[in-house]
N, C-alpha and C. Protein backbone atom coordinates (compact mmCIF):
# COMPACT_ATOMS: atom_id res chain seq x y z
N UNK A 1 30.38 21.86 2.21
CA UNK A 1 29.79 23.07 1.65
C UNK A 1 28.43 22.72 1.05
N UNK A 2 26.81 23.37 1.14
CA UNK A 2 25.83 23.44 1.25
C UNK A 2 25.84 24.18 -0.54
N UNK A 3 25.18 23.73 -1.27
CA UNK A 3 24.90 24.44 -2.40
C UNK A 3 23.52 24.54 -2.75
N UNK A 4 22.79 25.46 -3.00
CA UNK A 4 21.30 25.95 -2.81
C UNK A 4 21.38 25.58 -4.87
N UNK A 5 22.16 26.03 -5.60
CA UNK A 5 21.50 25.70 -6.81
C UNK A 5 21.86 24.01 -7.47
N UNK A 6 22.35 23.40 -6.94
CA UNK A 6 22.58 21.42 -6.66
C UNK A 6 21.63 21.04 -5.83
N UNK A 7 21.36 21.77 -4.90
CA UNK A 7 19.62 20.91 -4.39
C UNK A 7 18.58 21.52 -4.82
N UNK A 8 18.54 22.42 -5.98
CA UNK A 8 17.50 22.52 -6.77
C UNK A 8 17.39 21.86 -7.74
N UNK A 9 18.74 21.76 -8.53
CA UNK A 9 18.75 20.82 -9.71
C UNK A 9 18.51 19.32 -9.59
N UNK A 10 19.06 18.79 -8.08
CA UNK A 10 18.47 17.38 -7.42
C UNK A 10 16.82 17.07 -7.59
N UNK A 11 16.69 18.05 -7.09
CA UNK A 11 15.11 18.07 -6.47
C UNK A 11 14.31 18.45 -7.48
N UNK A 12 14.43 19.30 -8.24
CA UNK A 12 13.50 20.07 -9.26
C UNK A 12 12.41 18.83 -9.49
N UNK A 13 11.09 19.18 -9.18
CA UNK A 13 10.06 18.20 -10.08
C UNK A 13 9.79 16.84 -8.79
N UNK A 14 10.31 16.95 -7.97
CA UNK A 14 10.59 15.98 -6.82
C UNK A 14 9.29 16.93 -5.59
N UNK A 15 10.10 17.85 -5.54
CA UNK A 15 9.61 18.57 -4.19
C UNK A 15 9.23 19.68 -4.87
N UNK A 16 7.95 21.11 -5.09
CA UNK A 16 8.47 22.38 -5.76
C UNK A 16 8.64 23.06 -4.72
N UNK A 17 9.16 24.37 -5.53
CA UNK A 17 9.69 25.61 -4.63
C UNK A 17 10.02 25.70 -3.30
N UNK A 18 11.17 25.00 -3.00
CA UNK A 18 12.01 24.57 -2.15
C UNK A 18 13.09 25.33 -2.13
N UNK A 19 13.60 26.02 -3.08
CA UNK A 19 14.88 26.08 -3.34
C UNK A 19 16.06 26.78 -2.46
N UNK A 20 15.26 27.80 -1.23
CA UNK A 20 15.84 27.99 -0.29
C UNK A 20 15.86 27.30 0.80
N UNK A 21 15.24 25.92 1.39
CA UNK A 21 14.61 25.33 2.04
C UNK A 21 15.51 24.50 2.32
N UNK A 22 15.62 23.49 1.68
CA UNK A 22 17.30 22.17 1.58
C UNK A 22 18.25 22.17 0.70
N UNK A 23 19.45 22.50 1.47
CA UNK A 23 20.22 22.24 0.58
C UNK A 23 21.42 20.99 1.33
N UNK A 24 22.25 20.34 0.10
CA UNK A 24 22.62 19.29 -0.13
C UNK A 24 24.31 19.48 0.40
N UNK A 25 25.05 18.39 0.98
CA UNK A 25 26.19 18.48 0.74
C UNK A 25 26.50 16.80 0.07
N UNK A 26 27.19 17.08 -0.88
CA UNK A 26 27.39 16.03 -1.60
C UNK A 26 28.85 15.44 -1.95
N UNK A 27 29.24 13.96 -1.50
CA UNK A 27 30.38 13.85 -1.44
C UNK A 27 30.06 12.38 -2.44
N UNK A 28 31.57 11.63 -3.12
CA UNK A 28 31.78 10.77 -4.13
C UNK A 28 33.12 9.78 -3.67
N UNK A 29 32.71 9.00 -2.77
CA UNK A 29 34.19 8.17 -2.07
C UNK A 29 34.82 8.97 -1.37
N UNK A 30 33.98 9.63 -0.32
CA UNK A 30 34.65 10.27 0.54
C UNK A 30 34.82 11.63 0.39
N UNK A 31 35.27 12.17 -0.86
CA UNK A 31 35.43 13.19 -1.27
C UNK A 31 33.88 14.55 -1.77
N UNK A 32 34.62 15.75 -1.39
CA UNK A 32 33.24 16.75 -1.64
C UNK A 32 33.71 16.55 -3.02
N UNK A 33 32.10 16.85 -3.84
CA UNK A 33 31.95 17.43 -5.08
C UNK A 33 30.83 18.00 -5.03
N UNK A 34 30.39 19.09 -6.18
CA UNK A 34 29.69 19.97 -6.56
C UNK A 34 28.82 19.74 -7.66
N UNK A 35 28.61 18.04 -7.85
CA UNK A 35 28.21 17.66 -8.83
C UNK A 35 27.57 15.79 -8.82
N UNK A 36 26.56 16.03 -8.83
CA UNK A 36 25.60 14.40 -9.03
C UNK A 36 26.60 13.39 -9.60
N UNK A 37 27.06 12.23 -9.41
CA UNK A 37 27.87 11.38 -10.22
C UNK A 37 26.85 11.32 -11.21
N UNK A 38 27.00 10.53 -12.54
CA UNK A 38 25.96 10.78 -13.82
C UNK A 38 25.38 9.29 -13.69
N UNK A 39 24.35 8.37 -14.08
CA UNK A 39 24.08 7.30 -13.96
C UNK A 39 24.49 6.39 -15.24
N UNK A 40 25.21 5.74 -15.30
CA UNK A 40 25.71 4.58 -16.46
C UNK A 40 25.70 3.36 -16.00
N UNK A 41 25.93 2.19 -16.58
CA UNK A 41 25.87 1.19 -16.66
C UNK A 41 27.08 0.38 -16.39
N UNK A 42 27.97 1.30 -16.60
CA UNK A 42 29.29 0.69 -16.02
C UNK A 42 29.92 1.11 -14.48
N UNK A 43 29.60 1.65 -13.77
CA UNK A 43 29.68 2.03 -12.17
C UNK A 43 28.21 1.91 -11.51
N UNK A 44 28.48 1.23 -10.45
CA UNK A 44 27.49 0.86 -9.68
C UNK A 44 27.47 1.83 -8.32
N UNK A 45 26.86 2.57 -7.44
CA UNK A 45 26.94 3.39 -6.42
C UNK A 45 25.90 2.77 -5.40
N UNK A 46 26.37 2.85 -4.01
CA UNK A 46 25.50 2.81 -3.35
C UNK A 46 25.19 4.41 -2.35
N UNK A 47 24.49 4.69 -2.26
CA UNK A 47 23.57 6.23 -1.77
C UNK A 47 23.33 6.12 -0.70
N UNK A 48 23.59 6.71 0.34
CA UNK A 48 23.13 7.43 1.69
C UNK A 48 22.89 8.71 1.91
N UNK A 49 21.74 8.86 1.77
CA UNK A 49 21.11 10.21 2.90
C UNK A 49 20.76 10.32 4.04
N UNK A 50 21.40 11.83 4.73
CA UNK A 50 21.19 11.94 5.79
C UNK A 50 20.88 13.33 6.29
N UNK A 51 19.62 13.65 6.78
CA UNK A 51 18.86 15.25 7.24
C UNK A 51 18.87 15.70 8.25
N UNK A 52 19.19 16.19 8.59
CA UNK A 52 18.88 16.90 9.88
C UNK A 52 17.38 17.85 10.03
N UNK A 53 17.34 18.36 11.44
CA UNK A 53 16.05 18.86 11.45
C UNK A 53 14.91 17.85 11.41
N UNK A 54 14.88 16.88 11.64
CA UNK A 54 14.14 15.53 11.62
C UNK A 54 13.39 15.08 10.39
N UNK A 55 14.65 15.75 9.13
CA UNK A 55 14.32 15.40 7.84
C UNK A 55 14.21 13.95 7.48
N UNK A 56 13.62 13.49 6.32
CA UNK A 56 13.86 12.04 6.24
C UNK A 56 14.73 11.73 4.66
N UNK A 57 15.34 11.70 4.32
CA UNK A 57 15.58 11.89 3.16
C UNK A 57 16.44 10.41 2.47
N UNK A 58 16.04 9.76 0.93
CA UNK A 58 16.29 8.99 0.26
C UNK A 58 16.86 8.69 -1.08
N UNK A 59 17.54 8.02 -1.77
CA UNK A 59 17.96 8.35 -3.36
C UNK A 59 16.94 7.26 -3.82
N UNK A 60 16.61 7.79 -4.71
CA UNK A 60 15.32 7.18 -5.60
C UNK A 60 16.30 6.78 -6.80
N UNK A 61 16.86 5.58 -7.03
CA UNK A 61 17.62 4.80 -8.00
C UNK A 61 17.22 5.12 -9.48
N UNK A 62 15.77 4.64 -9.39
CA UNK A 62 15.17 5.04 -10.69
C UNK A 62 15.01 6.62 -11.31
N UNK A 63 14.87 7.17 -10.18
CA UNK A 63 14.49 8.81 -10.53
C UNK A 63 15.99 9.55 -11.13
N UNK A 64 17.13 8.47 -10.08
CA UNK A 64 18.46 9.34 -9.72
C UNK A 64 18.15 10.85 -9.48
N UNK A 65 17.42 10.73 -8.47
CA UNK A 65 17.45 11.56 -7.75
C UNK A 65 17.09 11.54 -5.97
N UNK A 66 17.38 12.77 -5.01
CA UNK A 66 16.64 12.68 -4.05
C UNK A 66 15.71 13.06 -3.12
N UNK A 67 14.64 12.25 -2.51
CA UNK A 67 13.44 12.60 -2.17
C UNK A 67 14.15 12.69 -0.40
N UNK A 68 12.92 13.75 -0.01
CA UNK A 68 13.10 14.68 1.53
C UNK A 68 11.84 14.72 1.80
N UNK A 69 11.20 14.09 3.05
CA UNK A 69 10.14 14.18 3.70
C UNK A 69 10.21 14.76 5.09
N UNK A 70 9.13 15.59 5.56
CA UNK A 70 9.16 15.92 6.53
C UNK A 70 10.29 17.60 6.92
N UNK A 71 10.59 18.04 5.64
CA UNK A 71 11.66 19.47 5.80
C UNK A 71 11.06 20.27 6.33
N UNK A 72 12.06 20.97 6.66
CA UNK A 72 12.01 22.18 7.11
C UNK A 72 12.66 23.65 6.15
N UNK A 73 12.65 24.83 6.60
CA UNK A 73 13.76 25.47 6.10
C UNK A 73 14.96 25.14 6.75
N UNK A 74 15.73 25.47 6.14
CA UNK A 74 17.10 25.43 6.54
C UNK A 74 17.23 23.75 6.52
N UNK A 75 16.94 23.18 5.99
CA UNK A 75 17.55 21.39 6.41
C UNK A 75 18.33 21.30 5.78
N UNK A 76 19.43 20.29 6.02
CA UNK A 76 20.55 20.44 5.56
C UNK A 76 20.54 18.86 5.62
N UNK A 77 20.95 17.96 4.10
CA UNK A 77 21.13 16.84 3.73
C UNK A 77 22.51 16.26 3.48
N UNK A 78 23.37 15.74 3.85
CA UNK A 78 24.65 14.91 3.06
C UNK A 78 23.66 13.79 2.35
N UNK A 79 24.55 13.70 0.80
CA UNK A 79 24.33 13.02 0.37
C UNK A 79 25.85 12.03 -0.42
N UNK A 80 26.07 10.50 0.18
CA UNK A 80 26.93 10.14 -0.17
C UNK A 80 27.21 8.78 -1.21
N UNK A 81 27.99 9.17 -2.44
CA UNK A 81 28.04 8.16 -2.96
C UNK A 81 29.25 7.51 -2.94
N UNK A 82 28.99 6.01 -2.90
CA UNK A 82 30.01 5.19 -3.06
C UNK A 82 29.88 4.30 -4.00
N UNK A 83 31.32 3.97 -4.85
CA UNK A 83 31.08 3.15 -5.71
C UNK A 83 31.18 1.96 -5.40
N UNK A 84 30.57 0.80 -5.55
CA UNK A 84 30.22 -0.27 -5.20
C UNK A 84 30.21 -1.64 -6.23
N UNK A 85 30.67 -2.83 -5.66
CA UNK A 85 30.66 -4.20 -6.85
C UNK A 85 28.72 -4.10 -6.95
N UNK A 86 28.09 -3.99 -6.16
CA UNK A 86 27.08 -4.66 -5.59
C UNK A 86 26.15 -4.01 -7.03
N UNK A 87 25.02 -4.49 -7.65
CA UNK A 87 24.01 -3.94 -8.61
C UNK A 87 22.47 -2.87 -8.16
N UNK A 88 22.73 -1.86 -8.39
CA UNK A 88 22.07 -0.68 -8.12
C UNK A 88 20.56 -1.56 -7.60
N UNK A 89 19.83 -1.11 -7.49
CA UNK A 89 18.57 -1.43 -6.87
C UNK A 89 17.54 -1.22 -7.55
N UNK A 90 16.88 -1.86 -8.20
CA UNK A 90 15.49 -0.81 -9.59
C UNK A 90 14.77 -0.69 -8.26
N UNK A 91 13.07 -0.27 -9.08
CA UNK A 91 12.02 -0.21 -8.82
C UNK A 91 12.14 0.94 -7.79
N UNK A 92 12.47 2.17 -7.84
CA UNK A 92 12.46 3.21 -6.73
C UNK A 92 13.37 2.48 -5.39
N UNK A 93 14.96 1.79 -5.79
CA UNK A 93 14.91 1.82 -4.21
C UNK A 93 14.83 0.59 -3.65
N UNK A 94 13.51 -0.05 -4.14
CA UNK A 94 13.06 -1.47 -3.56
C UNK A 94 14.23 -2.75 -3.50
N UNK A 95 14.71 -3.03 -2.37
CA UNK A 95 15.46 -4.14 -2.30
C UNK A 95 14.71 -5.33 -2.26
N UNK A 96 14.79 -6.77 -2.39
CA UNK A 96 14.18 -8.13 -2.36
C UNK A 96 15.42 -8.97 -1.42
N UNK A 97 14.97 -9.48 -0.46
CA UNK A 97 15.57 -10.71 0.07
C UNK A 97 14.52 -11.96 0.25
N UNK A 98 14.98 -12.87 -0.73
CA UNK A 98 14.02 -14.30 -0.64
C UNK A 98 14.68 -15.19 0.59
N UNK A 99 13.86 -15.78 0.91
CA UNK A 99 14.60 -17.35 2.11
C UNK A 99 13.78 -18.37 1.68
N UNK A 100 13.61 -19.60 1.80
CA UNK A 100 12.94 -20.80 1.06
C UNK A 100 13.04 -21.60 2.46
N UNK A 101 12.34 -22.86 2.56
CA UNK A 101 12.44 -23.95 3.29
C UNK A 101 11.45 -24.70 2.52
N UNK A 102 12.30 -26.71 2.29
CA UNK A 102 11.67 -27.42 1.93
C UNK A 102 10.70 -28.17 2.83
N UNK A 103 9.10 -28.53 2.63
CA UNK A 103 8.48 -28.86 3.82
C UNK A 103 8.23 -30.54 3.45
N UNK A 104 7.72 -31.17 4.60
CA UNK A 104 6.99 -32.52 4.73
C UNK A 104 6.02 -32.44 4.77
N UNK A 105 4.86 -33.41 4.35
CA UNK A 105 3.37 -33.27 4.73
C UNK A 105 2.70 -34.08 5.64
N UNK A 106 1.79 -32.90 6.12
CA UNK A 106 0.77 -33.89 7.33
C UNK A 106 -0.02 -34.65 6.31
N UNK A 107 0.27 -36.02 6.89
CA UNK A 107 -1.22 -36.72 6.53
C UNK A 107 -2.28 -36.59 7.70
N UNK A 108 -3.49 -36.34 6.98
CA UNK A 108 -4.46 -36.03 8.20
C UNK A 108 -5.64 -36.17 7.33
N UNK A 109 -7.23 -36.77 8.11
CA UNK A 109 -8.26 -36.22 7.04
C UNK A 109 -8.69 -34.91 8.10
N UNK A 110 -8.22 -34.54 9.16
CA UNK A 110 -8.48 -33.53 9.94
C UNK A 110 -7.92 -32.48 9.83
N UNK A 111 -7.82 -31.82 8.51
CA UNK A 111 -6.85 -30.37 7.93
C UNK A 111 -7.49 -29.38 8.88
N UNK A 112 -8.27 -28.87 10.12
CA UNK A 112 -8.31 -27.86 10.66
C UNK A 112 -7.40 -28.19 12.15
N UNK A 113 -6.88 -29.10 11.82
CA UNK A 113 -6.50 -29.46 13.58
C UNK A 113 -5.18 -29.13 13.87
N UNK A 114 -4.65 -28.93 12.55
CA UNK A 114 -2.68 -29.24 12.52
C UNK A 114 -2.53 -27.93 11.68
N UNK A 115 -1.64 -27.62 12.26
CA UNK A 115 -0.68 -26.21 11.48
C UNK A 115 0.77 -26.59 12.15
N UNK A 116 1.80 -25.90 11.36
CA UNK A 116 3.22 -25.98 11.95
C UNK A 116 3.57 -24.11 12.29
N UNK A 117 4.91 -24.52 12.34
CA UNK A 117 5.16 -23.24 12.35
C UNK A 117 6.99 -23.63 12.34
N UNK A 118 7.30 -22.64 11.15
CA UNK A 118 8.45 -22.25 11.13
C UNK A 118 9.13 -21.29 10.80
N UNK A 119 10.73 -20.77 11.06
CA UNK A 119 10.95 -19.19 11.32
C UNK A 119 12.05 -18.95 10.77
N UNK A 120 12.19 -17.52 9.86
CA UNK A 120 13.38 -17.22 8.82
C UNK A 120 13.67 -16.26 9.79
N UNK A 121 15.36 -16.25 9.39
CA UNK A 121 16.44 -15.52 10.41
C UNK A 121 16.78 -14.65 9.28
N UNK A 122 16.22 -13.01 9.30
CA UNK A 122 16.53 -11.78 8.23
C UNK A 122 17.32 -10.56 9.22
N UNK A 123 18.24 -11.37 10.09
CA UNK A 123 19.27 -10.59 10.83
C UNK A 123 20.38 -10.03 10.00
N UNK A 124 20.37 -10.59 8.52
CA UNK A 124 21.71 -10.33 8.24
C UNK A 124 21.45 -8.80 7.43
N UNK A 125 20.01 -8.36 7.30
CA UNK A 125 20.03 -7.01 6.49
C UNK A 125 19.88 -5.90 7.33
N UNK A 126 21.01 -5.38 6.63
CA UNK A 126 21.61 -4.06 7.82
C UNK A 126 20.19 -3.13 8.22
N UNK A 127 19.97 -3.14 9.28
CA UNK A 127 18.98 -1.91 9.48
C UNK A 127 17.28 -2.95 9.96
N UNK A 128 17.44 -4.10 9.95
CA UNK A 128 16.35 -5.23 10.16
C UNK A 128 15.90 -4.55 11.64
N UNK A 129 16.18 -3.40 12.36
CA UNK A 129 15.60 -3.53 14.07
C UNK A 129 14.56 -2.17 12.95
N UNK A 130 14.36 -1.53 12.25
CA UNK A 130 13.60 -0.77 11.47
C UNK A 130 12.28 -1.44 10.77
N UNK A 131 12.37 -2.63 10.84
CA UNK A 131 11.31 -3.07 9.58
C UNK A 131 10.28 -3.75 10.54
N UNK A 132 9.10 -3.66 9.93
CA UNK A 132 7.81 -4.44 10.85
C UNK A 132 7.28 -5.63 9.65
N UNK A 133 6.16 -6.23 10.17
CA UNK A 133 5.87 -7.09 9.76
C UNK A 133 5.47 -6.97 7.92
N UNK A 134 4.94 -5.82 7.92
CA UNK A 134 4.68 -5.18 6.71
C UNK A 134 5.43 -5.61 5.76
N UNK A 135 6.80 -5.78 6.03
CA UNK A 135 7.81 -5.72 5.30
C UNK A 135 7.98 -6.94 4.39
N UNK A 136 7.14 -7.74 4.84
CA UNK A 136 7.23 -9.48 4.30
C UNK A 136 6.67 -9.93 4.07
N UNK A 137 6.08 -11.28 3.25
CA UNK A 137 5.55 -11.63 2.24
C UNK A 137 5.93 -13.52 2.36
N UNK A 138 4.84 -14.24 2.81
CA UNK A 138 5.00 -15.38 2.97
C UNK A 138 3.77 -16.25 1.78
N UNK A 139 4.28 -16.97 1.71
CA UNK A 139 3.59 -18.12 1.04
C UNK A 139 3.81 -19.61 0.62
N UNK A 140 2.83 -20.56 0.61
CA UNK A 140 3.17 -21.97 0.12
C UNK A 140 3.11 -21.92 -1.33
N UNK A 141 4.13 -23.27 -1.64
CA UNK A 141 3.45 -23.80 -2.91
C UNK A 141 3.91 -25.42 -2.58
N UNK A 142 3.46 -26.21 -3.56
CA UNK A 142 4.30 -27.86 -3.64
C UNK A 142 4.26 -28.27 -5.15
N UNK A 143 4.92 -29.25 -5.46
CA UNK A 143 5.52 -29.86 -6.51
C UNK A 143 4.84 -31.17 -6.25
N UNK A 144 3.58 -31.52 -6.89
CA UNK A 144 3.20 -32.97 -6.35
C UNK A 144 2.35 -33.37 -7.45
N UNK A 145 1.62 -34.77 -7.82
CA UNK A 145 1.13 -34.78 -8.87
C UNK A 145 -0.04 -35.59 -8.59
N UNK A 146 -1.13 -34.86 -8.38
CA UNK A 146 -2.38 -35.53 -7.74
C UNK A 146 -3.08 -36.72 -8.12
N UNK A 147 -3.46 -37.54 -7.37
CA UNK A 147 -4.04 -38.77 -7.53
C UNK A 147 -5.30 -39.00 -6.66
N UNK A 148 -6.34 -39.86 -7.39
CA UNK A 148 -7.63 -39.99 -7.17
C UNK A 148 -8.26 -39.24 -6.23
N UNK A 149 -8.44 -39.45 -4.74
CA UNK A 149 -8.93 -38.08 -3.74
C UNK A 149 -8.05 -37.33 -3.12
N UNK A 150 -6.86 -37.99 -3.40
CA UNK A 150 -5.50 -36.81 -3.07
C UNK A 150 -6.16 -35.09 -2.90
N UNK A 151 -5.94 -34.62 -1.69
CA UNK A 151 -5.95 -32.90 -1.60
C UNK A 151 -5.17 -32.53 -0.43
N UNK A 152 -4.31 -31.45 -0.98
CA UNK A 152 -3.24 -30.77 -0.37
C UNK A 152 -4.22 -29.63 -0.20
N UNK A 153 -3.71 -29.29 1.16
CA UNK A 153 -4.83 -28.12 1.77
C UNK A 153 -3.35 -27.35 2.36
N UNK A 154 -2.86 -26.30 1.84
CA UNK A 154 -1.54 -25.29 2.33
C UNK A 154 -2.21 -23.72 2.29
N UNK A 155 -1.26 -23.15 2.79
CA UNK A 155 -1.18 -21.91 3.04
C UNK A 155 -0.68 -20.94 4.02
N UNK A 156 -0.63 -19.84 4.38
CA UNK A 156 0.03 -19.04 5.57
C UNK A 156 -1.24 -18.73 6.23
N UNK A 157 -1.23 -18.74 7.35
CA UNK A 157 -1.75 -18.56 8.83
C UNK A 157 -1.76 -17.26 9.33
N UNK A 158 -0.31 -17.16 9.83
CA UNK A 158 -0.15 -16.10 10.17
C UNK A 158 0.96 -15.54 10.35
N UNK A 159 1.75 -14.90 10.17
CA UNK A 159 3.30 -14.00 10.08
C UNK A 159 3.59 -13.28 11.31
N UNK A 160 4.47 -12.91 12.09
CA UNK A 160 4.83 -12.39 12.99
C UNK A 160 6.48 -12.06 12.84
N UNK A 161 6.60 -10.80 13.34
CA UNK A 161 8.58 -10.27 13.04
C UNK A 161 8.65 -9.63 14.06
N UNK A 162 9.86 -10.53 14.74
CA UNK A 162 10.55 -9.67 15.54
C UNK A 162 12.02 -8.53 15.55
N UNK A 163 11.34 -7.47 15.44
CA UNK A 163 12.48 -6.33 15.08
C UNK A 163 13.65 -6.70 15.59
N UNK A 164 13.54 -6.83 17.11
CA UNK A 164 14.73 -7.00 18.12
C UNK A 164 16.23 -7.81 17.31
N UNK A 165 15.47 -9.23 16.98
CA UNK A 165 16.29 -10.33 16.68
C UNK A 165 16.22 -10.83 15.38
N UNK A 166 15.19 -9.84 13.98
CA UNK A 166 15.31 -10.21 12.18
C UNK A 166 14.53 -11.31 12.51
N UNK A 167 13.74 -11.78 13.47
CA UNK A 167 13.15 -13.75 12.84
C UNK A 167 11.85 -13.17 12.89
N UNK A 168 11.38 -14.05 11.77
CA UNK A 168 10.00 -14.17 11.45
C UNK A 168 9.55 -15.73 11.73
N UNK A 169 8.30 -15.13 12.35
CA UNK A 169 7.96 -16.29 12.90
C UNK A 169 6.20 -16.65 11.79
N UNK A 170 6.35 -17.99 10.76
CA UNK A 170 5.08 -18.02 10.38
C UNK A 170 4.03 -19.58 10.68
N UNK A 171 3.30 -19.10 10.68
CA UNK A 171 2.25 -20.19 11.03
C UNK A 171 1.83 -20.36 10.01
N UNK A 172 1.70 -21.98 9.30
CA UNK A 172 1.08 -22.22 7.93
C UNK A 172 0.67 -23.85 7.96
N UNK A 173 -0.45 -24.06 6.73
CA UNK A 173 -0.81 -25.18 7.12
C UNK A 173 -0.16 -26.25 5.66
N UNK A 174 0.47 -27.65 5.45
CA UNK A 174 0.59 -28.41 4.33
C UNK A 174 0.57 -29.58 4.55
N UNK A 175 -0.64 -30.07 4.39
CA UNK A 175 -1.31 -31.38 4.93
C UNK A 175 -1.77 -31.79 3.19
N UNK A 176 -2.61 -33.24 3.50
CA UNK A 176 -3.06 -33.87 2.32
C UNK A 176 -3.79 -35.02 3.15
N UNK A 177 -4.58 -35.54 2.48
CA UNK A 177 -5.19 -37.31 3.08
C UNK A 177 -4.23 -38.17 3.79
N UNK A 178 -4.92 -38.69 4.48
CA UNK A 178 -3.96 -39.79 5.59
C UNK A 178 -3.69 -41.29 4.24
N UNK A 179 -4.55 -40.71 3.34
CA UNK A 179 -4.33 -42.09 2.50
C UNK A 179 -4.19 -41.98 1.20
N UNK A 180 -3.59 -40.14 0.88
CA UNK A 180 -3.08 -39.66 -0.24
C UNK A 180 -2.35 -40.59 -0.87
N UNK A 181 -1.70 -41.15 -2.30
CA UNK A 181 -1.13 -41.39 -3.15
C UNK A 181 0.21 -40.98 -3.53
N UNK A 182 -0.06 -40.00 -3.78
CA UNK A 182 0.95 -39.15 -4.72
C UNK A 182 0.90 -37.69 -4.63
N UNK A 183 2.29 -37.43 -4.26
CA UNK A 183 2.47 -36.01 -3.86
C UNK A 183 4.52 -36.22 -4.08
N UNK A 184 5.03 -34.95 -3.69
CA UNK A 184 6.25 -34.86 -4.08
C UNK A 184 6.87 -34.01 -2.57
N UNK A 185 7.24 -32.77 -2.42
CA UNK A 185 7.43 -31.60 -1.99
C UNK A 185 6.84 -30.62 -1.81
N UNK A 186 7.25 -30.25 -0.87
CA UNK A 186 6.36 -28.35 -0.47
C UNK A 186 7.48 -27.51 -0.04
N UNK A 187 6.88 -26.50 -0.23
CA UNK A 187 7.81 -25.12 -0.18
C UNK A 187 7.29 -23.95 0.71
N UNK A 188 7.97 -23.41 1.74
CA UNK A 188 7.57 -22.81 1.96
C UNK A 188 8.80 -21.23 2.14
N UNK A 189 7.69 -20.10 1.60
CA UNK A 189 8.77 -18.61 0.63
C UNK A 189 8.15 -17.80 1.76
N UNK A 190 9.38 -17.56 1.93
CA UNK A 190 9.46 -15.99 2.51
C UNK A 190 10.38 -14.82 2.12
N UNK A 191 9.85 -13.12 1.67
CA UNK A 191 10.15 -12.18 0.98
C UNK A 191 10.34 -11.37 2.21
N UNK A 192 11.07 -10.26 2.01
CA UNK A 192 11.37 -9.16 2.54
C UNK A 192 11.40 -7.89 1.47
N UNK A 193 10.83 -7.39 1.63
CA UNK A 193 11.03 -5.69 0.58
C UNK A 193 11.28 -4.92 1.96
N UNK A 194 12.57 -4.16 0.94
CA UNK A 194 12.94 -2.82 2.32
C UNK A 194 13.87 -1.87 1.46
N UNK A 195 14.05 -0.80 1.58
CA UNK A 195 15.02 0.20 0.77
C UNK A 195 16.29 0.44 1.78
C-alpha cells in the first residue's frame, strides 16, 4: 500500500512539492508498515530503495531520510528496512573499503625507467559491476629512515578498474638509490567509496 502523506513526511525538505508525485511503500523485516523505523543507537538497519518509472532512489543514513532522482508523477518507491548486526554507514551513505599491500624497493639511480604494477581484487562488494574507476583512491607511503643521499621516489601512475571482474589494476613507482643505506618498507593503499 502506497501512502501519499509518508512520502511527504519522508521527503519534506529533500525534494519540494512533490507530494502527489512519489509515493512510498514501506516495509520493516519483511513486513508492511505505515511508519519510518525511528533512528537509535541500539538497532542497526540496512535500507533498500527501489523506483520504478526509471526513478533512482536512496536512504541518506545521515538525513534518515529518502532521496529520488530522476521522478516522475506517479513513481512509486519500496522502501525496505532490515535490521542488521552490521554498523549503519555515516557520511550520507558513504561506504569505505581499504586493501593494503606491503612493497620492496627498486634500487635504481634511473627512477624514470622502472614502475611496477600491482592489482586489488574488490569482487567481494556486492554491486562492484556498477562502480568505475572514480570510485577509488590509490596511494604510496613507506616507513624508512633516511640516510646521507638516500631518496625514495614513490607514487601512483596510474589506476585502471575493471567492472566485469572488481580488479584494479595500478601502476606506481617505489624505488630509492642503487646505493641507498637505510630504508625499511613501503605500502601500497587502495580505497573504494561506494553507497
Amino acid at each position: 500500500m502506497y501512502e501519499e502523506k509518508q512520502t511527504f513526511d519522508v521527503l519534506k525538505g529533500t525534494v519540494p512539492d512533490f507530494k502527489s508525485d512519489v509515493k512510498l511503500a514501506i516495509t520493516l523485516n519483511g513486513e508492511e508498515t505505515e511508519t519510518i523505523p525511528e533512528k537509535t543507537e541500539d538497532t542497526n538497519y540496512e535500507v533498500t530503495v527501489t523506483c520504478d518509472n526509471g526513478a533512482e532512489g536512496k536512504w541518506n543514513y545521515s538525513k534518515w531520510n529518502v532521496e529520488v532522482n530522476n521522478f516522475k508523477k506517479g513513481t512509486k518507491c519500496d522502501v525496505a528496512f532490515q535490521t542488521s548486526e552490521k554498523e549503519m554507514p555515516d557520511d550520507d551513505g558513504i561506504k569505505v573499503v581499504q586493501l593494503e599491500k606491503t612493497l620492496s624497493i627498486i634500487k635504481t639511480d634511473d627512477f624514470d625507467a622502472y614502475y611496477r604494477i600491482e592489482t586489488f581484487d574488490f569482487s567481494n562488494i556486492e554491486g562492484y559491476q556498477t562502480l568505475s574507476a572514480k570510485n577509488f583512491v590509490a596511494f604510496t607511503d613507506c616507513d624508512y629512515n633516511p640516510s646521507g643521499n638516500d631518496i625514495v621516489r614513490q607514487g601512483v601512475l596510474k589506476l585502471d578498474y575493471d567492472k566485469n571482474t572488481g580488479i584494479v589494476t595500478i601502476q606506481y613507482q617505489f624505488q630509492t638509490r642503487h646505493n641507498a643505506l637505510s630504508w625499511s618498507r613501503g605500502f601500497l593503499y587502495c580505497y573504494c567509496f561506494y553507497y
